[in-house]
PDB file of N, CA and C in Angstrom:
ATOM      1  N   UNK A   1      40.778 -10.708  32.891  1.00  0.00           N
ATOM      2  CA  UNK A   1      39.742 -11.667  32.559  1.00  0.00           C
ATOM      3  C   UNK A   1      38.703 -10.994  31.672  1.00  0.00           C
ATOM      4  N   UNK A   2      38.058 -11.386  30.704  1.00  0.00           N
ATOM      5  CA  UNK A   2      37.410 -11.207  29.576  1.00  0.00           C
ATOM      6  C   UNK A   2      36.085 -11.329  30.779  1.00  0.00           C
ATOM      7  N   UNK A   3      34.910 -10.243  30.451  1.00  0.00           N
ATOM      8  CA  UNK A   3      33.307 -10.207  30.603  1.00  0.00           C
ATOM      9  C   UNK A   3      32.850 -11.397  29.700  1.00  0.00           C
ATOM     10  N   UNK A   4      31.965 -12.101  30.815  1.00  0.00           N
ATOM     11  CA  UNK A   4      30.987 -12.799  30.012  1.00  0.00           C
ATOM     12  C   UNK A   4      29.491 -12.361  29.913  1.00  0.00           C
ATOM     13  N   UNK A   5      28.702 -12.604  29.464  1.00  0.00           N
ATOM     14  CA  UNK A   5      27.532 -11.826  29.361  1.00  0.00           C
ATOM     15  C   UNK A   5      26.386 -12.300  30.257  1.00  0.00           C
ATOM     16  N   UNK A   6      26.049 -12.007  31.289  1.00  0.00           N
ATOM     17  CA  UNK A   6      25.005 -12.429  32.349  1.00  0.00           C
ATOM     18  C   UNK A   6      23.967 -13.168  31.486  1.00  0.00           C
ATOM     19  N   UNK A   7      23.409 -14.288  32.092  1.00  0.00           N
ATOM     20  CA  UNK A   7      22.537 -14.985  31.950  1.00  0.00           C
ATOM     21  C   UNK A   7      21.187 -14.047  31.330  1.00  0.00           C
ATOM     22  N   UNK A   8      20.640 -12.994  32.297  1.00  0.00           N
ATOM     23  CA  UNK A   8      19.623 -11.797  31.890  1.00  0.00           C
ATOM     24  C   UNK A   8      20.041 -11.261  30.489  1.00  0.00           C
ATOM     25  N   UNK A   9      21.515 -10.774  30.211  1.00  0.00           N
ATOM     26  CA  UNK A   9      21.436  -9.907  28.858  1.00  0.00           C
ATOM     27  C   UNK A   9      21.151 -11.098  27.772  1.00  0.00           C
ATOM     28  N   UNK A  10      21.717 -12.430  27.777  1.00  0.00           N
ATOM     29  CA  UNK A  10      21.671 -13.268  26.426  1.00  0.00           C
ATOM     30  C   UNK A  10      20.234 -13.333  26.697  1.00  0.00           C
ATOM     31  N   UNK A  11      18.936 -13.663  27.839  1.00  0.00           N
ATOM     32  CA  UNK A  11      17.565 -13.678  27.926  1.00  0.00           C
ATOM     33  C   UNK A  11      16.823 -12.476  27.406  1.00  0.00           C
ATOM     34  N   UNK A  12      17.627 -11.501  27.366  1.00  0.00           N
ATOM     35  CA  UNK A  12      16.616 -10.165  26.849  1.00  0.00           C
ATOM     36  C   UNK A  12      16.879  -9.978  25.221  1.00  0.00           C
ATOM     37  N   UNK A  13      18.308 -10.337  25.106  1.00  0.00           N
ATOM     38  CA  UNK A  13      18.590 -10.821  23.329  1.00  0.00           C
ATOM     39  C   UNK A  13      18.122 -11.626  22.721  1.00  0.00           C
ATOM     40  N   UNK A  14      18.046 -12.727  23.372  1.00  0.00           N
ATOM     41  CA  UNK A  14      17.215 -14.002  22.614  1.00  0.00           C
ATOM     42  C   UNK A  14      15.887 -13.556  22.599  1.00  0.00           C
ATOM     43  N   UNK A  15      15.073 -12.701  23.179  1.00  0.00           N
ATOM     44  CA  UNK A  15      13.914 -12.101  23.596  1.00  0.00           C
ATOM     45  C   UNK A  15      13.960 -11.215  22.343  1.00  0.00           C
ATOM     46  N   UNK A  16      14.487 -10.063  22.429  1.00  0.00           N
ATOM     47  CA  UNK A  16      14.801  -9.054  20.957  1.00  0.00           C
ATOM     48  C   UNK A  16      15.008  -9.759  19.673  1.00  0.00           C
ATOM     49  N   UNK A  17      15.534 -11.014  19.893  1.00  0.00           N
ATOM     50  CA  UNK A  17      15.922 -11.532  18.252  1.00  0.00           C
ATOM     51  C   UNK A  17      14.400 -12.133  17.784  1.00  0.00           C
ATOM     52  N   UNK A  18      13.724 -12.794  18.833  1.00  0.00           N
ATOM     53  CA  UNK A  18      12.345 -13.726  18.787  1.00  0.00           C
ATOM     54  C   UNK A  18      11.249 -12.862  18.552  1.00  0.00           C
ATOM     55  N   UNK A  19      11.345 -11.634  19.195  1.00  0.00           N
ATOM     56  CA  UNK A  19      10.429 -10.551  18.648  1.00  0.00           C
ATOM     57  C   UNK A  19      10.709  -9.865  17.340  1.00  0.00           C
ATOM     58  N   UNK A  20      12.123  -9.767  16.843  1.00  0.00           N
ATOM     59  CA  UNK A  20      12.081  -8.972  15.998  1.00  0.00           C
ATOM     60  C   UNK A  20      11.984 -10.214  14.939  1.00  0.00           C
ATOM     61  N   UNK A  21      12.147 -11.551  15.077  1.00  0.00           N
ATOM     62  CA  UNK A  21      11.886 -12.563  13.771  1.00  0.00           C
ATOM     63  C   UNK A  21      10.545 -12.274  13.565  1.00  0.00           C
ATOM     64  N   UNK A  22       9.543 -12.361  14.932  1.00  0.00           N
ATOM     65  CA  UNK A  22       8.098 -12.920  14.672  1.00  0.00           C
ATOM     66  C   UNK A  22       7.264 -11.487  13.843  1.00  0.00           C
ATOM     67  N   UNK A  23       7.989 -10.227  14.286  1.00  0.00           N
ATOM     68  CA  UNK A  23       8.044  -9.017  13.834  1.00  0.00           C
ATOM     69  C   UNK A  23       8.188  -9.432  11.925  1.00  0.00           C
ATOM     70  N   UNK A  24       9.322  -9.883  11.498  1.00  0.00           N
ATOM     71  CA  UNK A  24       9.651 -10.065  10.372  1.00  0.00           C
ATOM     72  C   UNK A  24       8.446 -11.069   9.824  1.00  0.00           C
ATOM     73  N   UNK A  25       8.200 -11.720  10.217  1.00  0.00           N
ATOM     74  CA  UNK A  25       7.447 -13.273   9.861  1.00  0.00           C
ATOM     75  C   UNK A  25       6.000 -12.255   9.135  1.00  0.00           C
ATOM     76  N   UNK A  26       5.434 -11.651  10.312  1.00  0.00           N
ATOM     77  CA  UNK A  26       4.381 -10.720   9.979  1.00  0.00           C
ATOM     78  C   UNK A  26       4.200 -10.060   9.191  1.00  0.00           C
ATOM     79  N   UNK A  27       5.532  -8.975   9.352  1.00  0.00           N
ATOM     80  CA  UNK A  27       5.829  -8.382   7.395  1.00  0.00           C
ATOM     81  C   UNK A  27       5.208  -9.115   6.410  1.00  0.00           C
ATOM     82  N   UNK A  28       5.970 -10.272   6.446  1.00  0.00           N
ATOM     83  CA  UNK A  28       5.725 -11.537   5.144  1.00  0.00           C
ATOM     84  C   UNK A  28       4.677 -11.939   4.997  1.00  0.00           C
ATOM     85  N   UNK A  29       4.098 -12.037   6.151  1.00  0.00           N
ATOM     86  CA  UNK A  29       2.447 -13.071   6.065  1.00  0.00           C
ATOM     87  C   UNK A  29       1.562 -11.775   5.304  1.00  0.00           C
ATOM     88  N   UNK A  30       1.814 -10.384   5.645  1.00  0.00           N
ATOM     89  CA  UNK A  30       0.953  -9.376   4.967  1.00  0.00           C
ATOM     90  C   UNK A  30       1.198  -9.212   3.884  1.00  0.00           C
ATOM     91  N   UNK A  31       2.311  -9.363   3.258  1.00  0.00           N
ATOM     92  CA  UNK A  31       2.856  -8.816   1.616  1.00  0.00           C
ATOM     93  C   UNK A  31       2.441 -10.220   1.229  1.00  0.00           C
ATOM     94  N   UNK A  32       2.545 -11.639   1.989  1.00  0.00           N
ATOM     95  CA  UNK A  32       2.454 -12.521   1.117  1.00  0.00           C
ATOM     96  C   UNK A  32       0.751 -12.186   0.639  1.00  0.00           C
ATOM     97  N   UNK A  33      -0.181 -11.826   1.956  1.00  0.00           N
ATOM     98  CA  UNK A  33      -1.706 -11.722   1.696  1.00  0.00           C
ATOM     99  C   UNK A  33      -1.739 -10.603   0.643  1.00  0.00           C
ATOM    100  N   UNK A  34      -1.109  -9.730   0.655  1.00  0.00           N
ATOM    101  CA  UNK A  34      -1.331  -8.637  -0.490  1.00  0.00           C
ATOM    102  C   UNK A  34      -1.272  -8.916  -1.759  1.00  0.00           C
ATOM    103  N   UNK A  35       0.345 -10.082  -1.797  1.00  0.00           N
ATOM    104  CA  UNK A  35       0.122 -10.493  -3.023  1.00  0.00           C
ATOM    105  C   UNK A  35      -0.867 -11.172  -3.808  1.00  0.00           C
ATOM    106  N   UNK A  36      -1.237 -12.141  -2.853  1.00  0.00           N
ATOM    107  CA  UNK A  36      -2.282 -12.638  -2.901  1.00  0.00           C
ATOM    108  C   UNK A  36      -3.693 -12.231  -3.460  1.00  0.00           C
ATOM    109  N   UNK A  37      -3.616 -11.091  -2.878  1.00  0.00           N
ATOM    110  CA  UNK A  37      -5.030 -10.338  -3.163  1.00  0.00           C
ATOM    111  C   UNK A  37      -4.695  -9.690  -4.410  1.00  0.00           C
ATOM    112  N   UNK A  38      -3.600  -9.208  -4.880  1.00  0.00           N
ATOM    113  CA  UNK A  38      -3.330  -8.517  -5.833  1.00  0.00           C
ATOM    114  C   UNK A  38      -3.768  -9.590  -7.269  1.00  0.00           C
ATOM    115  N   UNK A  39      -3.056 -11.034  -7.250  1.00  0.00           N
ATOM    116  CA  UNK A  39      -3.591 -11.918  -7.699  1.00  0.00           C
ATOM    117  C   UNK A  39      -4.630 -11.893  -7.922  1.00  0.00           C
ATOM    118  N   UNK A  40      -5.110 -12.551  -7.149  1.00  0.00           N
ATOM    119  CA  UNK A  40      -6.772 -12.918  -7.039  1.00  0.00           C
ATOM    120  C   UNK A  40      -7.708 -11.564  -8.049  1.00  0.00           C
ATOM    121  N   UNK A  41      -6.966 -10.279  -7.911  1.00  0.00           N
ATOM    122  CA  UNK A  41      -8.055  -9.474  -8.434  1.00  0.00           C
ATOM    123  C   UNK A  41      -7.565  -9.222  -9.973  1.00  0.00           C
ATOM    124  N   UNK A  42      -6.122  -9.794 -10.150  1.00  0.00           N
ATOM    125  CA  UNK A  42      -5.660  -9.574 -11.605  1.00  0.00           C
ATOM    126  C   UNK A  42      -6.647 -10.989 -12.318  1.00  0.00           C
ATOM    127  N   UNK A  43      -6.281 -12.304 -11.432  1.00  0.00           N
ATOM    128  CA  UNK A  43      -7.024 -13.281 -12.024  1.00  0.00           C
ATOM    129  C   UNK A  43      -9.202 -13.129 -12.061  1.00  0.00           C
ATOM    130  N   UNK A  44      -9.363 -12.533 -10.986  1.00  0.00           N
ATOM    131  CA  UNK A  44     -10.715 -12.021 -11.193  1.00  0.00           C
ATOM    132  C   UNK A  44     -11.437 -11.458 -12.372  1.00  0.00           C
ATOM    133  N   UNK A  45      -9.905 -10.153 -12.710  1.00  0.00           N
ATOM    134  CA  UNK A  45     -10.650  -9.600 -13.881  1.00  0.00           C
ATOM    135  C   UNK A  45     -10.356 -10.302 -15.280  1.00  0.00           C
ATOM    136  N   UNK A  46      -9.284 -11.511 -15.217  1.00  0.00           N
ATOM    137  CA  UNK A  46      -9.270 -12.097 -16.308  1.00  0.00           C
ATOM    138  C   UNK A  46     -10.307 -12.842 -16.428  1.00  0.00           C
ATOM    139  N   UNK A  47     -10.950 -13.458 -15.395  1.00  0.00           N
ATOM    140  CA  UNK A  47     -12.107 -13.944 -15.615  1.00  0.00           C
ATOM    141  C   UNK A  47     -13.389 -13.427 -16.124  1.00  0.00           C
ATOM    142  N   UNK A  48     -13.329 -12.162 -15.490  1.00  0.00           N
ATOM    143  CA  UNK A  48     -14.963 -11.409 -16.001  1.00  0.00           C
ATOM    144  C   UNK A  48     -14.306 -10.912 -17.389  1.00  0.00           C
ATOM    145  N   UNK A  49     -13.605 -10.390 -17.712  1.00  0.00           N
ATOM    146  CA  UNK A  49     -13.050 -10.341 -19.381  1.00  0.00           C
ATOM    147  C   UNK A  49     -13.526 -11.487 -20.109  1.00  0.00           C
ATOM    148  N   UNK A  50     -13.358 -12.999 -20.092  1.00  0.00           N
ATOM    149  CA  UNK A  50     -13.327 -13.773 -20.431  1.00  0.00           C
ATOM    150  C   UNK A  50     -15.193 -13.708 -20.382  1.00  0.00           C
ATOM    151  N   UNK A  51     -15.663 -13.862 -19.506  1.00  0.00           N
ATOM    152  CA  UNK A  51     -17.020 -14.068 -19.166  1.00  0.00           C
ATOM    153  C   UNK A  51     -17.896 -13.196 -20.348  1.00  0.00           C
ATOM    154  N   UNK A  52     -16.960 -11.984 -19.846  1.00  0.00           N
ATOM    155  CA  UNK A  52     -18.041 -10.396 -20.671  1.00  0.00           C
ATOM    156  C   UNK A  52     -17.720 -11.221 -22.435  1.00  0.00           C
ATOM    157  N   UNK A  53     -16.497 -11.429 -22.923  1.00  0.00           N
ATOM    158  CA  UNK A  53     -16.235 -12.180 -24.218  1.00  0.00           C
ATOM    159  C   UNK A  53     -17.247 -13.341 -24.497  1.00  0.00           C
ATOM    160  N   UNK A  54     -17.300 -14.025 -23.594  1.00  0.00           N
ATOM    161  CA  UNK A  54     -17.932 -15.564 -24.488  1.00  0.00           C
ATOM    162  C   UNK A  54     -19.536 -14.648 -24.644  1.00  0.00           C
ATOM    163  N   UNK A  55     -19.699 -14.061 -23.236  1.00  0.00           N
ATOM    164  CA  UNK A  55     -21.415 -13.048 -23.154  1.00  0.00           C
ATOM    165  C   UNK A  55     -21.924 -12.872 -24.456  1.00  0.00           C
ATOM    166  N   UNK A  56     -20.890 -11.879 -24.846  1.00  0.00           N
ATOM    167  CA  UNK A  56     -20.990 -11.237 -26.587  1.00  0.00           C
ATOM    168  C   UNK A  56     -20.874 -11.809 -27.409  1.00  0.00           C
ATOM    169  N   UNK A  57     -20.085 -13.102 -27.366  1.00  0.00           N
ATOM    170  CA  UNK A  57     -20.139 -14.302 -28.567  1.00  0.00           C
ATOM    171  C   UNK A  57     -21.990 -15.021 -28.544  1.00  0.00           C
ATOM    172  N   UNK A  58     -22.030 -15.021 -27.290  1.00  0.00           N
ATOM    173  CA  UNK A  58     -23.627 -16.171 -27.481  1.00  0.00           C
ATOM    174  C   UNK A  58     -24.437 -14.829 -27.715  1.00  0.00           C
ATOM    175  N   UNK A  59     -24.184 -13.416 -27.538  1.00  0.00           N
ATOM    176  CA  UNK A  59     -25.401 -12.634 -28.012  1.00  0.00           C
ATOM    177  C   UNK A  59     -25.151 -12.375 -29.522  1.00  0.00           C
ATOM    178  N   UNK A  60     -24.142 -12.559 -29.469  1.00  0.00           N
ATOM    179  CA  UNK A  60     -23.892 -12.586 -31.979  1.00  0.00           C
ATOM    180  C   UNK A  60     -24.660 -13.384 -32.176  1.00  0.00           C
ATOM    181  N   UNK A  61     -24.025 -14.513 -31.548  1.00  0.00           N
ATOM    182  CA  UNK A  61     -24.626 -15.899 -32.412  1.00  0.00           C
ATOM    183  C   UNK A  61     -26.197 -15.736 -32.223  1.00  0.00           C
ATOM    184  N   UNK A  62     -26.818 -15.623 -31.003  1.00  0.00           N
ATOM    185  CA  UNK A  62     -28.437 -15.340 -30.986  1.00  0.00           C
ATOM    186  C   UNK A  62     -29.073 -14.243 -32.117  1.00  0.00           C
ATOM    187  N   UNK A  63     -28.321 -13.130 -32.042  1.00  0.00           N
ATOM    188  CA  UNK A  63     -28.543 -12.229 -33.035  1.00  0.00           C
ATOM    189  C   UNK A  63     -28.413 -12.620 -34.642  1.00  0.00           C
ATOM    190  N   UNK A  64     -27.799 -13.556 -35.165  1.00  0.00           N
ATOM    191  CA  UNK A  64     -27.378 -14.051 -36.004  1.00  0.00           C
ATOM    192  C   UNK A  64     -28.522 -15.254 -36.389  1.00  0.00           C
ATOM    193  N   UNK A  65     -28.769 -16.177 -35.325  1.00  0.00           N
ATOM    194  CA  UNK A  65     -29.593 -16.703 -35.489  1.00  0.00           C
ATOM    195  C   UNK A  65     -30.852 -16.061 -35.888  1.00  0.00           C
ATOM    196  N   UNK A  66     -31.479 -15.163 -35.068  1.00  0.00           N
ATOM    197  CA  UNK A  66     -32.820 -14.434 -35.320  1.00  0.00           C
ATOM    198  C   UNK A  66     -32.812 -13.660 -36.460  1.00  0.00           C
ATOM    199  N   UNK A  67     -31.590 -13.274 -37.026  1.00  0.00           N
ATOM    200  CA  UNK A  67     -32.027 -12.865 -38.491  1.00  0.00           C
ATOM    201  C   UNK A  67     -32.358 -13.686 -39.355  1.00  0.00           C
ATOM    202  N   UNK A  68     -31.348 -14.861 -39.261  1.00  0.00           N
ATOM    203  CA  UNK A  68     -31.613 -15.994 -40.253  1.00  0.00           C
ATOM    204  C   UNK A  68     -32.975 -16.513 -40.546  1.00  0.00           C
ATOM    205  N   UNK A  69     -33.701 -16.452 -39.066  1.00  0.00           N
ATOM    206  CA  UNK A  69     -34.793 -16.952 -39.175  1.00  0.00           C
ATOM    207  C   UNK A  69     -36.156 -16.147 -39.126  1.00  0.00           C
ATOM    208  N   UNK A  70     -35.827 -14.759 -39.143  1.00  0.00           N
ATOM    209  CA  UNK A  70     -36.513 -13.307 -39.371  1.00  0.00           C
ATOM    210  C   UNK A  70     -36.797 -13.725 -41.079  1.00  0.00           C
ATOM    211  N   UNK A  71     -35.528 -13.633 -41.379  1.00  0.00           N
ATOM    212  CA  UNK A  71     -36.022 -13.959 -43.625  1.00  0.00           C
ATOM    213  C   UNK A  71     -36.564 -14.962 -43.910  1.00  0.00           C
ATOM    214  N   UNK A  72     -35.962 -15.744 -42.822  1.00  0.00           N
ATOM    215  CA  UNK A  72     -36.832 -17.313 -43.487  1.00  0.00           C
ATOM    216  C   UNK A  72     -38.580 -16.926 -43.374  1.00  0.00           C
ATOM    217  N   UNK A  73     -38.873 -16.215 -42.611  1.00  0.00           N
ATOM    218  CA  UNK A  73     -39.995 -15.773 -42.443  1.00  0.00           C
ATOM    219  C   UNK A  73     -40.193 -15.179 -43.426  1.00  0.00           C
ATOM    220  N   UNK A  74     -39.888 -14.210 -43.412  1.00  0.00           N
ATOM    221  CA  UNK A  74     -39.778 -13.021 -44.662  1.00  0.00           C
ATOM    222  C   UNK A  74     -40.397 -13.841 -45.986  1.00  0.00           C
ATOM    223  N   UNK A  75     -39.581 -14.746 -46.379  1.00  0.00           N
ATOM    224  CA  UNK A  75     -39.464 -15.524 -47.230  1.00  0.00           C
ATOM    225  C   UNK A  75     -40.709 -16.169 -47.385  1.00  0.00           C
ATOM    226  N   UNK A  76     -41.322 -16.785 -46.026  1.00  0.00           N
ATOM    227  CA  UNK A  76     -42.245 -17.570 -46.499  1.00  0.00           C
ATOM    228  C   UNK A  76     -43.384 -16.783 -46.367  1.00  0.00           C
ATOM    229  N   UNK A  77     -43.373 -15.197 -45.524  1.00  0.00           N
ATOM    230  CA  UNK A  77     -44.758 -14.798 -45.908  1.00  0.00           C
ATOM    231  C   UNK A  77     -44.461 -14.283 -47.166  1.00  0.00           C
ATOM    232  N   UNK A  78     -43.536 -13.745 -48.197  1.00  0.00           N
ATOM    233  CA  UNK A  78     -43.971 -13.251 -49.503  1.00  0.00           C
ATOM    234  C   UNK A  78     -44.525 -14.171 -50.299  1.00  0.00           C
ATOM    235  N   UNK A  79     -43.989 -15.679 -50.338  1.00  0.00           N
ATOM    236  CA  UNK A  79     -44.375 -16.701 -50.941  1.00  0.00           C
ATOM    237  C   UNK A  79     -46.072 -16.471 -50.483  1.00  0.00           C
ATOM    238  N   UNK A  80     -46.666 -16.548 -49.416  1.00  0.00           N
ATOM    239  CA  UNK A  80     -47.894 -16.923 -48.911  1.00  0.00           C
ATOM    240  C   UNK A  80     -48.795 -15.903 -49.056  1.00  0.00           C
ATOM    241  N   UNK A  81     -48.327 -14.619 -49.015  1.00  0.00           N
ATOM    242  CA  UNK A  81     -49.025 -13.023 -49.426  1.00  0.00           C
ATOM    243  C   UNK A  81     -49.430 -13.121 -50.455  1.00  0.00           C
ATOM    244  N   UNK A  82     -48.515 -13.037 -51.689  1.00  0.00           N
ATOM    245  CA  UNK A  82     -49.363 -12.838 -53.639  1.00  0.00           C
ATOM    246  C   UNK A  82     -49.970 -13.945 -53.773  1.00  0.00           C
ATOM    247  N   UNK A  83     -50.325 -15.017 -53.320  1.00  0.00           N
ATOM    248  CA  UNK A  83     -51.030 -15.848 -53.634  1.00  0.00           C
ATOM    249  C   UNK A  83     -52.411 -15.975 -53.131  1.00  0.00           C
ATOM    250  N   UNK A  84     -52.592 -15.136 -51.866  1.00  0.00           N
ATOM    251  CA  UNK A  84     -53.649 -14.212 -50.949  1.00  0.00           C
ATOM    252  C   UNK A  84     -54.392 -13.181 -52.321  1.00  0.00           C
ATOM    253  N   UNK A  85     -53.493 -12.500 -52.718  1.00  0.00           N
ATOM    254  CA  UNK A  85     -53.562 -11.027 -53.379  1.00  0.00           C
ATOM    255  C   UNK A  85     -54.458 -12.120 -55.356  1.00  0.00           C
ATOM    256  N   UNK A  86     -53.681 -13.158 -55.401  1.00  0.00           N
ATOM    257  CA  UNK A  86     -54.009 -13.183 -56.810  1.00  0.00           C
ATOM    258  C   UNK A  86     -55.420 -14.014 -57.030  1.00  0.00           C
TER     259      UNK A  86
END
């Protein structure tokens, strides 16, 4: 007659398989959070890249502006000076 396997050994296997899934599950939930985080900080710094970029675009353009309007000055005190002077 062939062994069958006591009621206790399939309970301590089904026990070992349920621990070692929930074991596995855990793995996953951490690599999935890692990935996650790994994400999050690749997409983070695409953001502050992006941020630090437009930053330096509105400080050109301000800089750009204030010259324009530095000569326009320029401009209108020489006009307004020799006519002081003459």
């Amino acid at each position: 007659m062939s062994e069958q396997p006591s009621s206790t050994n399939i309970e301590q296997r089904l026990n070992q398989i349920q621990q070692a899934t929930e074991n596995q599950m855990q793995e996953i939930q951490q690599m999935v959070r890692q990935n996650q985080d790994q994400f999050d900080a690749l997409e983070m710094g695409g953001s502050i890249q992006k941020v630090h970029q437009e930053v330096n675009q509105m400080f050109e353009d301000v800089h750009t502006q204030i010259e324009q309007e530095m000569q326009k000055i320029n401009q209108q005190l020489q006009q307004v000076l020799p006519e002081q002077h003459a």
